[in-house]
C-alpha atoms as a PDB file:
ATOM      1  CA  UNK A   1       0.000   0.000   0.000  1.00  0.00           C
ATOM      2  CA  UNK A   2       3.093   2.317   0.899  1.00  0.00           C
ATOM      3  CA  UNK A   3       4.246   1.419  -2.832  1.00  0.00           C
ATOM      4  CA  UNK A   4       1.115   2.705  -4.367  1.00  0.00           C
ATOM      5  CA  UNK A   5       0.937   5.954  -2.661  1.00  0.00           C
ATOM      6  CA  UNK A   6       4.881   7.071  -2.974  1.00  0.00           C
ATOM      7  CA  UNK A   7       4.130   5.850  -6.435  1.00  0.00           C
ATOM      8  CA  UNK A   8       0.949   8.365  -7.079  1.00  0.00           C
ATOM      9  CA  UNK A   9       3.021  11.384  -5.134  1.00  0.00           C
ATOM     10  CA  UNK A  10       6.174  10.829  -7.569  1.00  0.00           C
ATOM     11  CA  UNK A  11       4.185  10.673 -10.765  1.00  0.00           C
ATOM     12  CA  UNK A  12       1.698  13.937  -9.489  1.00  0.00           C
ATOM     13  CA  UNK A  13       5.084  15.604  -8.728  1.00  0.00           C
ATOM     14  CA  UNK A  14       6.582  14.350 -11.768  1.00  0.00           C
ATOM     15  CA  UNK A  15       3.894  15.219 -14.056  1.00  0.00           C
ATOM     16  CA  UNK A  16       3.893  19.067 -12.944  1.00  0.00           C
ATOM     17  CA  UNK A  17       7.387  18.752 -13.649  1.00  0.00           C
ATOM     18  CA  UNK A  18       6.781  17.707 -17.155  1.00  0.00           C
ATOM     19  CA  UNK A  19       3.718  20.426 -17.617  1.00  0.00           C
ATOM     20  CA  UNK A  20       6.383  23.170 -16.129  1.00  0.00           C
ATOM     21  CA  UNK A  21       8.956  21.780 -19.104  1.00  0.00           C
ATOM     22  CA  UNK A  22       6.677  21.470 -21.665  1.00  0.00           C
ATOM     23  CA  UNK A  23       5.362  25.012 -21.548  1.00  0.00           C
ATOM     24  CA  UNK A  24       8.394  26.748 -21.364  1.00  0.00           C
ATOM     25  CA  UNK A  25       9.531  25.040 -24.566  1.00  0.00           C
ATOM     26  CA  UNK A  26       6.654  25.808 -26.158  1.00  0.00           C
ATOM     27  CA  UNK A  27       7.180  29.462 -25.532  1.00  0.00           C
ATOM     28  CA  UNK A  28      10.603  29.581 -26.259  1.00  0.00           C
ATOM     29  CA  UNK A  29      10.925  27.667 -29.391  1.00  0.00           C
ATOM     30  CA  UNK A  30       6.884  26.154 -31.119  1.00  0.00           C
ATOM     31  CA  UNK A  31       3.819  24.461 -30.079  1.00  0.00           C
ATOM     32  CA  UNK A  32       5.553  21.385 -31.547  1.00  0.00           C
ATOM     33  CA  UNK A  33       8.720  21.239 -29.850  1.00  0.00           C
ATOM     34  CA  UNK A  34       7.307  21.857 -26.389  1.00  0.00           C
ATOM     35  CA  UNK A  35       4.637  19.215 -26.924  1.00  0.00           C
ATOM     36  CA  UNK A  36       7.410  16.764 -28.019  1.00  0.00           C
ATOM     37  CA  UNK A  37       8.927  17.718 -25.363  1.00  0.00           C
ATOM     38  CA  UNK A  38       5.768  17.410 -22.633  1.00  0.00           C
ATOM     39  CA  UNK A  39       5.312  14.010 -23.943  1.00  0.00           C
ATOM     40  CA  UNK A  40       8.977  12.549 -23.835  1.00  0.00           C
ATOM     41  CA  UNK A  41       8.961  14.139 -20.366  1.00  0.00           C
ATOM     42  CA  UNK A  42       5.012  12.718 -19.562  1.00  0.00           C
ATOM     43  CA  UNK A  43       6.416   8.581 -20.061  1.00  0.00           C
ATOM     44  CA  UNK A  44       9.828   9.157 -18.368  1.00  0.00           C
ATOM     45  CA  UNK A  45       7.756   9.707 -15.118  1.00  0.00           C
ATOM     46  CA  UNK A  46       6.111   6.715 -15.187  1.00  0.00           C
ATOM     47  CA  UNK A  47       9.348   4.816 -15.199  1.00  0.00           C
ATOM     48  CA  UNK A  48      11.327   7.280 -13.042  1.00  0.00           C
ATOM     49  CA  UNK A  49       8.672   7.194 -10.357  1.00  0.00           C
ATOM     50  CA  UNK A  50       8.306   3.512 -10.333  1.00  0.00           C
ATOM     51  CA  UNK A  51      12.195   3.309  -9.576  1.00  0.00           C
ATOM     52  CA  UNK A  52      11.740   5.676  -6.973  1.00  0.00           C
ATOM     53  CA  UNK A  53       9.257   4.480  -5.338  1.00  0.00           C
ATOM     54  CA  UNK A  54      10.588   1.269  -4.894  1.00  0.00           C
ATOM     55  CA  UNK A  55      13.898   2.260  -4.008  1.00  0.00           C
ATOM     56  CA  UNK A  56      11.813   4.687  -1.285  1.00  0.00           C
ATOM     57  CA  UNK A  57      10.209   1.389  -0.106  1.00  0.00           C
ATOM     58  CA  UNK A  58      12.269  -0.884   0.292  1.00  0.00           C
ATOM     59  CA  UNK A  59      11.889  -2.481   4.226  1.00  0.00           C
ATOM     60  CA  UNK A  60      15.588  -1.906   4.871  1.00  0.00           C
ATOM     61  CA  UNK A  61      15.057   2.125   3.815  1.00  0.00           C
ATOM     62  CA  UNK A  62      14.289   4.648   6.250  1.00  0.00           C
ATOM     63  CA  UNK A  63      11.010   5.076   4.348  1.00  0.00           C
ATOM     64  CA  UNK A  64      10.076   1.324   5.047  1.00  0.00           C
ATOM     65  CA  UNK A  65      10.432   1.093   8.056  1.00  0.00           C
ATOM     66  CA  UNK A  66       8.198   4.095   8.898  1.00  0.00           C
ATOM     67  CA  UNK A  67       5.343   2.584   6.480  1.00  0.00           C
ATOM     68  CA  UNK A  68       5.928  -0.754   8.052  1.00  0.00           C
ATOM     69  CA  UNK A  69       5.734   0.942  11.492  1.00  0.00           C
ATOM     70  CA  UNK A  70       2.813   2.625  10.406  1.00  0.00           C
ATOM     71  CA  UNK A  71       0.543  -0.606  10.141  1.00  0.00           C
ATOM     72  CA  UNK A  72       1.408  -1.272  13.444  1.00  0.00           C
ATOM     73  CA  UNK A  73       0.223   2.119  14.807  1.00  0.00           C
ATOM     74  CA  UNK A  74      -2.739   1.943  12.802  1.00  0.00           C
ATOM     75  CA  UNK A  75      -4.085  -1.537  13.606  1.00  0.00           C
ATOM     76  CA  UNK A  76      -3.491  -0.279  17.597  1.00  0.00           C
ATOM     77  CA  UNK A  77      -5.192   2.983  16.983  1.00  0.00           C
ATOM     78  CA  UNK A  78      -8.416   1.743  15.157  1.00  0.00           C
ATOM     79  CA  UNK A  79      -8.587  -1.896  16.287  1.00  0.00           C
ATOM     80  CA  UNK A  80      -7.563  -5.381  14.888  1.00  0.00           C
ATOM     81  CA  UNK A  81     -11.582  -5.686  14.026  1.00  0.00           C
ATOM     82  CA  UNK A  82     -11.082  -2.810  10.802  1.00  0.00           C
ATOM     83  CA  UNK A  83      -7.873  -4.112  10.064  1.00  0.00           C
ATOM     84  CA  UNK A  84      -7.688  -7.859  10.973  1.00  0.00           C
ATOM     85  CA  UNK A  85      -4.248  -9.706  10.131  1.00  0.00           C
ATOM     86  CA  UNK A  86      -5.139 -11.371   7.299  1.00  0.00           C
ATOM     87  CA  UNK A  87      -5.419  -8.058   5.291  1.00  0.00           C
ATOM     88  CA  UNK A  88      -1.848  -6.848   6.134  1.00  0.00           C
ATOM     89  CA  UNK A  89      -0.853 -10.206   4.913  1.00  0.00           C
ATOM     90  CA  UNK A  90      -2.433 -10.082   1.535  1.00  0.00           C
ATOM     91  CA  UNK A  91      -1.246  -6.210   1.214  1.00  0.00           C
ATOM     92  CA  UNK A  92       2.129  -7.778   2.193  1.00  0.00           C
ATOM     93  CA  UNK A  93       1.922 -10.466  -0.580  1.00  0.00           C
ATOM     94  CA  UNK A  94       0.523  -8.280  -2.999  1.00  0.00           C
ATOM     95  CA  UNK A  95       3.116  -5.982  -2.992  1.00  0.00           C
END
């Protein structure tokens, strides 16, 4: 689950990034060039963030261990009953 959201914040980030580029071209050289430009810069996130985020993730990582921790604190705060084991175990296995 930790994956997925450091996943959607890297490719939000990186795809105001690629807006920020994109336009800039576009005004300093054509509309062609900067969308080009948007677009080469619009599929590079996908795989930059993906490497990120699983480089961010990773249990040994600082990262990790705070999202790991995290289930912990969670299950104690709102109960085993909303989160019962078996559903940290199939998060676990589906990541």
């Amino acid at each position: 689950m930790g994956l997925l959201v450091v996943f959607i914040v890297s490719v939000a980030i990186g795809q105001a990034i690629s807006i920020v580029i994109g336009v800039n071209v576009e005004r300093a050289y054509s509309p062609y060039t900067g969308l080009i430009t948007f677009i080469a810069c619009y599929f590079l996130t996908f795989g930059v963030a993906w490497k990120l985020s699983v480089w961010l993730t990773e249990p040994g990582k600082r990262l990790g261990r705070w999202l790991n921790r995290g289930r912990a604190w969670l299950v104690g705060v709102l109960g085993s009953r909303l989160f019962p084991e078996w559903l940290w175990e199939f998060a676990a296995a589906v990541d």
